[in-house]
N, C-alpha and C. Protein backbone atom coordinates (compact mmCIF):
# COMPACT_ATOMS: atom_id res chain seq x y z
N UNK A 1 2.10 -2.99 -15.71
CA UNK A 1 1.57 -2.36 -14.52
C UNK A 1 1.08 -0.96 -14.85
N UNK A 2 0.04 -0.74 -14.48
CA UNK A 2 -0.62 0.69 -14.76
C UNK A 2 -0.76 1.64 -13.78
N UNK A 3 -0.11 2.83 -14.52
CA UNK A 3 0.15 4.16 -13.18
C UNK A 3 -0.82 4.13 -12.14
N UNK A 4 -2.18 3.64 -12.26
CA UNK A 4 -3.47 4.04 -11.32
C UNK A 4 -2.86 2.75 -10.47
N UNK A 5 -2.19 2.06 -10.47
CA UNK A 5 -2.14 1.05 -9.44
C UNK A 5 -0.89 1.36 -8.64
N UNK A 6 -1.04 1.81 -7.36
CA UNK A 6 -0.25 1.80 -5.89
C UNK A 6 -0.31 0.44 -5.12
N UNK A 7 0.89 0.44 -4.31
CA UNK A 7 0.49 -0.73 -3.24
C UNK A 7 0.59 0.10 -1.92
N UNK A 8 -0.24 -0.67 -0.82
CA UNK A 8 -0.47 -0.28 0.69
C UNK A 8 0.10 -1.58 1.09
N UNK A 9 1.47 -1.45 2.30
CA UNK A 9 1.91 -2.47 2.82
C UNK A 9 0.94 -3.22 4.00
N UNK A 10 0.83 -4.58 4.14
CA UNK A 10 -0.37 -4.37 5.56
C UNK A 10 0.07 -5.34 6.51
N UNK A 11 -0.15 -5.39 7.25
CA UNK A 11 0.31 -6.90 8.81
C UNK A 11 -0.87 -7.71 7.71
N UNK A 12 -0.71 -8.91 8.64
CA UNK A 12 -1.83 -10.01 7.89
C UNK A 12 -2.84 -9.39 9.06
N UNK A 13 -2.61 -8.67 10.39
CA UNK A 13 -3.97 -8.54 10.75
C UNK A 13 -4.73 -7.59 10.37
N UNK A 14 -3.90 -6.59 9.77
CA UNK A 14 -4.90 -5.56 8.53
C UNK A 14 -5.42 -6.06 7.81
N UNK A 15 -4.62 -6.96 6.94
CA UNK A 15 -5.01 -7.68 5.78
C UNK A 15 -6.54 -8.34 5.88
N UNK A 16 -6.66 -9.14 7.06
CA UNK A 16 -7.46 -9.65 7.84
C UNK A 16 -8.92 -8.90 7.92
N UNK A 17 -8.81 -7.71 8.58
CA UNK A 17 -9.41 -6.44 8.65
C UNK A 17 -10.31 -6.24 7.76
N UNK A 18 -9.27 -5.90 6.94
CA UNK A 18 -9.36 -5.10 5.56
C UNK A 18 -10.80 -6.39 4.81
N UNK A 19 -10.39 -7.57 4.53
CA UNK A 19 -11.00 -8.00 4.14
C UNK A 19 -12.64 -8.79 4.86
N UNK A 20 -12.80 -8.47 6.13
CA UNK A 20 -13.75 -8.76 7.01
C UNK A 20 -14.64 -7.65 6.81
N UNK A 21 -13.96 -6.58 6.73
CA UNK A 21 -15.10 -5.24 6.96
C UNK A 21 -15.29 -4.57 6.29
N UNK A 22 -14.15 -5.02 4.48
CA UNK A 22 -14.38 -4.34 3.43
C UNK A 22 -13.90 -2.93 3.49
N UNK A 23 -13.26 -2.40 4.68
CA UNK A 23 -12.73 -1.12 4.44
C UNK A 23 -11.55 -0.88 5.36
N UNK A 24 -10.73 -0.33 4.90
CA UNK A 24 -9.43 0.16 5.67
C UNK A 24 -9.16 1.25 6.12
N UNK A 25 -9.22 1.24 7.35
CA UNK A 25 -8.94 2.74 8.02
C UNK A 25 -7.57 3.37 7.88
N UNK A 26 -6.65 2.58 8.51
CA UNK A 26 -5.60 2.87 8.65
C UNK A 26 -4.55 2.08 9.30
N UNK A 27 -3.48 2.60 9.16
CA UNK A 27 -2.34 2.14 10.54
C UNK A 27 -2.66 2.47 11.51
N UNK A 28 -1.75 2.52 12.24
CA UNK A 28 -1.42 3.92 13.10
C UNK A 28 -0.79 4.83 12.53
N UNK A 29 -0.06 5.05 11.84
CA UNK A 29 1.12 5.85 11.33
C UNK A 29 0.15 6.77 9.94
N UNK A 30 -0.64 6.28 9.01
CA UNK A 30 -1.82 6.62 8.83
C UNK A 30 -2.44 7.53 9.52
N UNK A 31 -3.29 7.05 9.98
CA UNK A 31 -3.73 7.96 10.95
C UNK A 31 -3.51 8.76 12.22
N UNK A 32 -2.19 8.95 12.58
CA UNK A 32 -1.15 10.14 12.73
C UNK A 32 -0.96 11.29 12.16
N UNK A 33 -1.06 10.81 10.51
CA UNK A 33 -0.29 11.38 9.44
C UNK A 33 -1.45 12.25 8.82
N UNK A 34 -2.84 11.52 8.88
CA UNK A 34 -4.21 12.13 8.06
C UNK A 34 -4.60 11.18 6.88
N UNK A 35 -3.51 10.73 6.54
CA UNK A 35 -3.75 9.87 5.11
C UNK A 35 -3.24 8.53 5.51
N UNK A 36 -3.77 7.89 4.32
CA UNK A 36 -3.19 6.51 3.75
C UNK A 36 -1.60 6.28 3.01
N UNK A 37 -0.78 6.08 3.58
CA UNK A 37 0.13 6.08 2.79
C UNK A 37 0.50 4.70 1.94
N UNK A 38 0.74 5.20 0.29
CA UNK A 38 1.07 3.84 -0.81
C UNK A 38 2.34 4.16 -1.10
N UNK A 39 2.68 3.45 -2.08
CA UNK A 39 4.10 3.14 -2.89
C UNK A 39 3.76 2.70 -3.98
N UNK A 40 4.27 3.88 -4.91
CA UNK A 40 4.27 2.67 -6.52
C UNK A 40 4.81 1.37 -6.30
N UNK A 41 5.39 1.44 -7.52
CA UNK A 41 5.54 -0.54 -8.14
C UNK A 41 7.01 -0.04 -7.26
N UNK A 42 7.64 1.18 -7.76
CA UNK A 42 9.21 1.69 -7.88
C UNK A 42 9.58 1.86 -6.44
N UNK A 43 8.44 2.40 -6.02
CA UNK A 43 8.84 2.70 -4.38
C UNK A 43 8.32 1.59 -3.42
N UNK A 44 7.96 0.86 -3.53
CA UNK A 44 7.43 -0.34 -2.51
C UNK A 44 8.44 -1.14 -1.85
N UNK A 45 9.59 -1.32 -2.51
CA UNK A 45 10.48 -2.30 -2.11
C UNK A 45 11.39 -1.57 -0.85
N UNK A 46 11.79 -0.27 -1.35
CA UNK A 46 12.32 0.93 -0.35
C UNK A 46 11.21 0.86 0.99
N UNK A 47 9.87 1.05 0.69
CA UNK A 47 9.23 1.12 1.71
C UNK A 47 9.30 0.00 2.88
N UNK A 48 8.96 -1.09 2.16
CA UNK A 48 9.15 -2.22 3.00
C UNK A 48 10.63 -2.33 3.77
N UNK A 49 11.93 -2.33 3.16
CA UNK A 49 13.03 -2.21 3.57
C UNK A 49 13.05 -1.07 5.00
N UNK A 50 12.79 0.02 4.70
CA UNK A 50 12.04 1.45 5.39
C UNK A 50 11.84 1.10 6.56
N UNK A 51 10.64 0.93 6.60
CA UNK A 51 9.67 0.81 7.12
C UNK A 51 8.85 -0.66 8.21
N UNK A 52 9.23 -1.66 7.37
CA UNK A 52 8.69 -2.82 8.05
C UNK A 52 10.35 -4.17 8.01
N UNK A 53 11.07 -3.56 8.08
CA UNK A 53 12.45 -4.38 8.17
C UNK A 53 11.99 -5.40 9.63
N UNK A 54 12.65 -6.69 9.32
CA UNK A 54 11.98 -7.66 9.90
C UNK A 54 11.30 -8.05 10.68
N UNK A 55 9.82 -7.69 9.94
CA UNK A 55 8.58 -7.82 10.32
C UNK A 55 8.13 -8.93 9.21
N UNK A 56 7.56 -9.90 9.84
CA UNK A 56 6.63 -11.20 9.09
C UNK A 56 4.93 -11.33 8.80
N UNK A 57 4.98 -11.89 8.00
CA UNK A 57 3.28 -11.71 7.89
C UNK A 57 2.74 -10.95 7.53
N UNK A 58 3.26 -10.09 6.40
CA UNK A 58 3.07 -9.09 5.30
C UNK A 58 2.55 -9.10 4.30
N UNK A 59 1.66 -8.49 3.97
CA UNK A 59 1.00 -8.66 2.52
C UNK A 59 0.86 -6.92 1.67
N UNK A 60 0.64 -7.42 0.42
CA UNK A 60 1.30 -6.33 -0.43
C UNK A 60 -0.52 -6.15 -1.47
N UNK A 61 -1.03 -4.90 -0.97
CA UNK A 61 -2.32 -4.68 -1.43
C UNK A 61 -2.30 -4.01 -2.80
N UNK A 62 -2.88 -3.86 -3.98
CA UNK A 62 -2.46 -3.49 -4.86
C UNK A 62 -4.23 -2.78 -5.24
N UNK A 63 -3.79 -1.43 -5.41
CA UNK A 63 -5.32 -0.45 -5.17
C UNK A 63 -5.01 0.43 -6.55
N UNK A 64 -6.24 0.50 -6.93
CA UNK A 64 -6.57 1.11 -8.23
C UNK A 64 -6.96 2.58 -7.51
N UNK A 65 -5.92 3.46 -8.10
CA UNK A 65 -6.25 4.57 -7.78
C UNK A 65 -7.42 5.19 -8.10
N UNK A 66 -7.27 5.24 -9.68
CA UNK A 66 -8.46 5.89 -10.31
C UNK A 66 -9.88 5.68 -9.60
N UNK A 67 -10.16 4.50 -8.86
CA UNK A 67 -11.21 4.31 -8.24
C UNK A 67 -11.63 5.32 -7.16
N UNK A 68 -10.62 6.00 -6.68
CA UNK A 68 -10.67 6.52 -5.24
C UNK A 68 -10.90 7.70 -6.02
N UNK A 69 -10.75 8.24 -6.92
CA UNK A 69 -10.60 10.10 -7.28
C UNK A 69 -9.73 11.13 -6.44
N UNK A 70 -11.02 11.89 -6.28
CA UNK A 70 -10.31 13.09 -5.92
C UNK A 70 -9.44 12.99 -4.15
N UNK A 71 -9.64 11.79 -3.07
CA UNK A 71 -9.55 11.40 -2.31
C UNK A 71 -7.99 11.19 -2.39
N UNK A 72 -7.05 10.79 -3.59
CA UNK A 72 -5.91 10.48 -3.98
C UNK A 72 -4.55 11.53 -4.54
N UNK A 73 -3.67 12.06 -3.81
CA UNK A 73 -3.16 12.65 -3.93
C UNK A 73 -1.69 12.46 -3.73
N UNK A 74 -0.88 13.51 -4.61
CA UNK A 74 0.41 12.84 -4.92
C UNK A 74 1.01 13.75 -4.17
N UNK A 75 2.05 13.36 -3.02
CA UNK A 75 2.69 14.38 -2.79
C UNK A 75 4.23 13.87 -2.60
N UNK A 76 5.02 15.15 -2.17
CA UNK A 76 6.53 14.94 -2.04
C UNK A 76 6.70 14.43 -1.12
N UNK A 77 7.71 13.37 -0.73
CA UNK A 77 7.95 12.84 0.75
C UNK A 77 9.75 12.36 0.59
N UNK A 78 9.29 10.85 0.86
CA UNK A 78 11.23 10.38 0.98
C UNK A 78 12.09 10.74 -0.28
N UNK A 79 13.09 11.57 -0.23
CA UNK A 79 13.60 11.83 -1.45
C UNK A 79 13.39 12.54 -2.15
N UNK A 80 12.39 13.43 -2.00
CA UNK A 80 11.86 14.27 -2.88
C UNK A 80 10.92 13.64 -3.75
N UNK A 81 10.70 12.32 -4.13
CA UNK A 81 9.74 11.82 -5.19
C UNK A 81 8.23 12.17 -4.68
N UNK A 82 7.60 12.09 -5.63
CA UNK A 82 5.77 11.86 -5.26
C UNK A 82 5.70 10.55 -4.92
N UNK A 83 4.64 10.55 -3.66
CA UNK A 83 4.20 9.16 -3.27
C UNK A 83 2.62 9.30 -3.59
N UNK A 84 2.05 8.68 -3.47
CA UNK A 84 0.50 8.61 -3.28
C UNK A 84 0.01 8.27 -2.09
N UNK A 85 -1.09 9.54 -1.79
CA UNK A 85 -1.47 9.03 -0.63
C UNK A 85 -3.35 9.42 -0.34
N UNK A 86 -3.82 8.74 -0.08
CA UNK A 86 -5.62 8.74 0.05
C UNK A 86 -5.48 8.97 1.13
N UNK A 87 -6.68 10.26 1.38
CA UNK A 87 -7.36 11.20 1.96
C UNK A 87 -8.49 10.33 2.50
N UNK A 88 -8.88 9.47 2.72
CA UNK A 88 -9.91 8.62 2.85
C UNK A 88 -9.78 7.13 3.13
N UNK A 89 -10.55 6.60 3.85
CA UNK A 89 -11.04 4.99 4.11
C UNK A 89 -10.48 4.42 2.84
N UNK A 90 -9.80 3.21 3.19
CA UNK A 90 -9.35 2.62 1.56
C UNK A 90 -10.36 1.56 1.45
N UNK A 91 -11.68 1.11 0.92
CA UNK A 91 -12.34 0.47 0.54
C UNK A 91 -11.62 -0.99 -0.02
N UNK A 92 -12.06 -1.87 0.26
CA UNK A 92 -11.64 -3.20 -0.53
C UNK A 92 -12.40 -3.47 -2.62
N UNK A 93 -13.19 -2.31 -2.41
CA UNK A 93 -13.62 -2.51 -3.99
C UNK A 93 -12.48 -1.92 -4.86
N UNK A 94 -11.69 -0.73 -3.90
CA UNK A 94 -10.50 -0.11 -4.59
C UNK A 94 -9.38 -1.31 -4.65
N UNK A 95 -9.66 -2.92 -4.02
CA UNK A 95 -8.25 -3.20 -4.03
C UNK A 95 -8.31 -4.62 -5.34
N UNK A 96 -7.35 -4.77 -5.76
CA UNK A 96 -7.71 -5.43 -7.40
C UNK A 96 -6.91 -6.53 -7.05
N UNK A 97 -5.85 -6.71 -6.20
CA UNK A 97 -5.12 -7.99 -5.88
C UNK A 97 -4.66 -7.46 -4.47
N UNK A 98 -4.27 -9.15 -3.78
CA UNK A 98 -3.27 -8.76 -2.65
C UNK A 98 -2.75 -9.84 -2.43
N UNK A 99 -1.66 -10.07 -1.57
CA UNK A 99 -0.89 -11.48 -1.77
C UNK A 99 0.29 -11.50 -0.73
N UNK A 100 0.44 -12.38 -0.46
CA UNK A 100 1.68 -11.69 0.97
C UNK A 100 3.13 -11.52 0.44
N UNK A 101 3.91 -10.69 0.73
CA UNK A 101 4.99 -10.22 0.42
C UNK A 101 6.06 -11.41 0.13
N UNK A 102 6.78 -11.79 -0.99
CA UNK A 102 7.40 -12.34 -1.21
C UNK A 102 8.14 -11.66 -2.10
N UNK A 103 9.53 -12.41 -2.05
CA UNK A 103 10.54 -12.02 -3.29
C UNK A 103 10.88 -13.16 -4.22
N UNK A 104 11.42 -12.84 -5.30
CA UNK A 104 12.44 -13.19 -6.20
C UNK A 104 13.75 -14.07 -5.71
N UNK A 105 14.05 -15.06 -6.13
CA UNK A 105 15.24 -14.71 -6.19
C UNK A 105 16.49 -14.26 -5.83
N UNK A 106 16.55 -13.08 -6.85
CA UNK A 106 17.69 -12.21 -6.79
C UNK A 106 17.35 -11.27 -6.12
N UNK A 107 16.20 -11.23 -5.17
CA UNK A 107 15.92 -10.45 -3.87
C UNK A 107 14.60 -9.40 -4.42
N UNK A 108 14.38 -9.16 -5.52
CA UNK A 108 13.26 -8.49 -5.94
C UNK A 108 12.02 -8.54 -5.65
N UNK A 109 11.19 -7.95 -5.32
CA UNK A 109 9.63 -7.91 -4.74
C UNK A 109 9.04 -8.32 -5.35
N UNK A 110 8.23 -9.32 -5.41
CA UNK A 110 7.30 -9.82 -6.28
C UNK A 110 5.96 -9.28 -6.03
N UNK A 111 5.27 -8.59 -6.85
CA UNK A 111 3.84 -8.66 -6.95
C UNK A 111 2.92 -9.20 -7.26
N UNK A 112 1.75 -8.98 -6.29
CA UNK A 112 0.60 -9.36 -6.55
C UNK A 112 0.00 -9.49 -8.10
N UNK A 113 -0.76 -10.22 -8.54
CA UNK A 113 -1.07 -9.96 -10.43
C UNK A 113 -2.41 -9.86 -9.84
C-alpha cells in the first residue's frame, strides 16, 4: 500500500453519486468542516468504528493523493495523529479502487485492491 493512497468512507448513496457525476462533494460533516475528510490504511478501521458504527451499505474509496496536490493536506485531529484531508471536490479520476466495506475474519478491514 502506498503512502499517496487514503480511503474516504461513503453510504452506497455517495458511492452512487460519486460515480454518476464523477465528482464528490461531500458529506455533510465535510462540508461543515471545509474539507474532505480520509483515513490512511492505519486509521480507517478506527474511523469506521468512530464514526459510522452500525450503519450498512458502506463502501471504502481508495484515492490517490498525489493526484489531488496541493488541494491535500495533513493535519492533526483524533489523537493527535495526521489525517488527510482535501481542500477540494474529490474527483472520481483521483479514485483507483472502491469496494464495499467488508472484513476479515478475525474482524480486520479488508481493502479495496
Amino acid at each position: 500500500m502506498s503512502d499517496s493512497i487514503a480511503y474516504k468512507i461513503l453510504t452506497g448513496e455517495q458511492l452512487q453519486q460519486l460515480l454518476a457525476e464523477g465528482v464528490f462533494t461531500g458529506a455533510p460533516i465535510d462540508k461543515a468542516d471545509g474539507y474532505i475528510h480520509m483515513s490512511t490504511a492505519a486509521q480507517a478501521q478506527e474511523t469506521l468504528e468512530k464514526h459510522f458504527s452500525g450503519q450498512t451499505g458502506l463502501a471504502l474509496a481508495a484515492v490517490d493523493l498525489d493526484l489531488l496536490g496541493d488541494a491535500v493536506k495533513w493535519e492533526v485531529s483524533r489523537g493527535g495523529a495526521l489525517f488527510p484531508h482535501i481542500y477540494a471536490d474529490l474527483p472520481l479520476s483521483a479514485v483507483v479502487a472502491h469496494a464495499p466495506v467488508t472484513y476479515a475474519e478475525d474482524g480486520r478491514l479488508l481493502f479495496p485492491a
